[in-house]
Protein backbone atom coordinates (compact mmCIF):
# COMPACT_ATOMS: atom_id res chain seq x y z
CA UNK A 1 0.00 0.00 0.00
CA UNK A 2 1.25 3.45 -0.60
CA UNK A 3 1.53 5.45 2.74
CA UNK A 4 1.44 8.40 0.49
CA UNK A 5 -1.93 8.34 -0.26
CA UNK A 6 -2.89 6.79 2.97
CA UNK A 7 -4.42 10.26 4.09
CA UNK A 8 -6.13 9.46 7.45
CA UNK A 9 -3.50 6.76 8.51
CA UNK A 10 -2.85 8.54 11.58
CA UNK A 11 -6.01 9.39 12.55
CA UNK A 12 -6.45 12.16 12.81
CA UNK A 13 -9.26 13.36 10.31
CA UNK A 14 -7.46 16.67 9.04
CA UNK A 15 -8.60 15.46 5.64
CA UNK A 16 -12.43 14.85 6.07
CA UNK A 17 -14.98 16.12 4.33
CA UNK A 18 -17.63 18.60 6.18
CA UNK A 19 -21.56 17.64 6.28
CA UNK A 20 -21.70 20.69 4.10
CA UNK A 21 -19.17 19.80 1.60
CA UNK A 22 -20.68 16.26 1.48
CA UNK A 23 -23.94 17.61 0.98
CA UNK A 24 -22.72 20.17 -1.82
CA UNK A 25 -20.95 17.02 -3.57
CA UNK A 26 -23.96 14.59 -4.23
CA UNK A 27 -26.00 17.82 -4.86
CA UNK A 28 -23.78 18.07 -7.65
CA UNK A 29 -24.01 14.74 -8.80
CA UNK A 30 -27.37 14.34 -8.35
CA UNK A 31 -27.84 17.39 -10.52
CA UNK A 32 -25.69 16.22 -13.15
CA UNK A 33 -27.46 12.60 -12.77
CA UNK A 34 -30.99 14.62 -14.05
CA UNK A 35 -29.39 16.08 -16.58
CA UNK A 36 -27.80 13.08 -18.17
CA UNK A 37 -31.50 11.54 -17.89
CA UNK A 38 -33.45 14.12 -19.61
CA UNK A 39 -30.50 13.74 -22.25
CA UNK A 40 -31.19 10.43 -22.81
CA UNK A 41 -34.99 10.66 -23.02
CA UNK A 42 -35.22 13.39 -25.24
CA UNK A 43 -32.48 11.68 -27.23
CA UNK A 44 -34.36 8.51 -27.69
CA UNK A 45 -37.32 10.68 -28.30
CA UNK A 46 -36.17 11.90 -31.50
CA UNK A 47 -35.15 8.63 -32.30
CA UNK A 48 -37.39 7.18 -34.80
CA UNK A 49 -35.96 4.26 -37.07
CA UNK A 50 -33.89 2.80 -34.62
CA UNK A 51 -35.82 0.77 -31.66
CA UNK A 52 -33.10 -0.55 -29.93
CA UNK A 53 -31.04 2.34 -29.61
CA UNK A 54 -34.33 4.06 -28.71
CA UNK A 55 -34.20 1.14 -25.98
CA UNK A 56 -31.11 1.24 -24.82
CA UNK A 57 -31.15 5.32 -24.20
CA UNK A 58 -34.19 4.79 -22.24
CA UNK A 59 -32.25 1.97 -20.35
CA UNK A 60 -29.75 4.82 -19.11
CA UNK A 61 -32.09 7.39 -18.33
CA UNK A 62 -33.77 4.03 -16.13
CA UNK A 63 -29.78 4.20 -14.69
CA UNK A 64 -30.03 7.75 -14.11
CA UNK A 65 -33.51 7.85 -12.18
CA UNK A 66 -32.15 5.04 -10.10
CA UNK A 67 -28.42 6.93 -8.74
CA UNK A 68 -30.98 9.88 -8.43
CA UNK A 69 -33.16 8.27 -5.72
CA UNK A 70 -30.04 6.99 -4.48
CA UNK A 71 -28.73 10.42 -4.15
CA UNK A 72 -31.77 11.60 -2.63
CA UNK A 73 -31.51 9.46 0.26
CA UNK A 74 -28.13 9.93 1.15
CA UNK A 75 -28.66 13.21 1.06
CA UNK A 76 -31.98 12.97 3.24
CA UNK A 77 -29.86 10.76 5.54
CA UNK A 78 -27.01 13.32 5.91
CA UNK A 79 -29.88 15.57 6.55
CA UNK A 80 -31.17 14.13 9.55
CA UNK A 81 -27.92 13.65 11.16
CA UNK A 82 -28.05 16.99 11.28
């Protein structure tokens, strides 16, 4: 293992992340998760001679929704340990 880029090794936290910075981080990726859905469904909306691909976007967007209620309960949860 690299000690390096062991950054909490010795305990002693200096490196960890704030409620608030947690919060502001899967914020982020919960708001780019929505916007990589609604890319995907309009995509596949405008898709018209191609049912698979049509499919397949839709899968992702499926992907997308998923990590988004995933994100939304982590970030409820950091919420109430507040």
């Amino acid at each position: 293992m690299n000690h390096e880029l062991d950054y909490d090794r010795d305990h002693d936290r200096e490196d960890e992340l704030s409620k608030k910075s947690l919060e502001e981080i899967l914020r982020l990726s919960l708001d780019q998760e929505n916007k990589m859905m609604r890319t995907y469904l309009l995509t596949a909306e405008r898709i018209h001679d191609n049912e698979e691909l049509q499919t397949r976007l839709k899968n992702f967007a499926e992907g997308n929704a998923k990590r988004s209620r995933q994100l939304q309960n982590e970030l409820q949860f950091i919420q109430d340990l507040q």
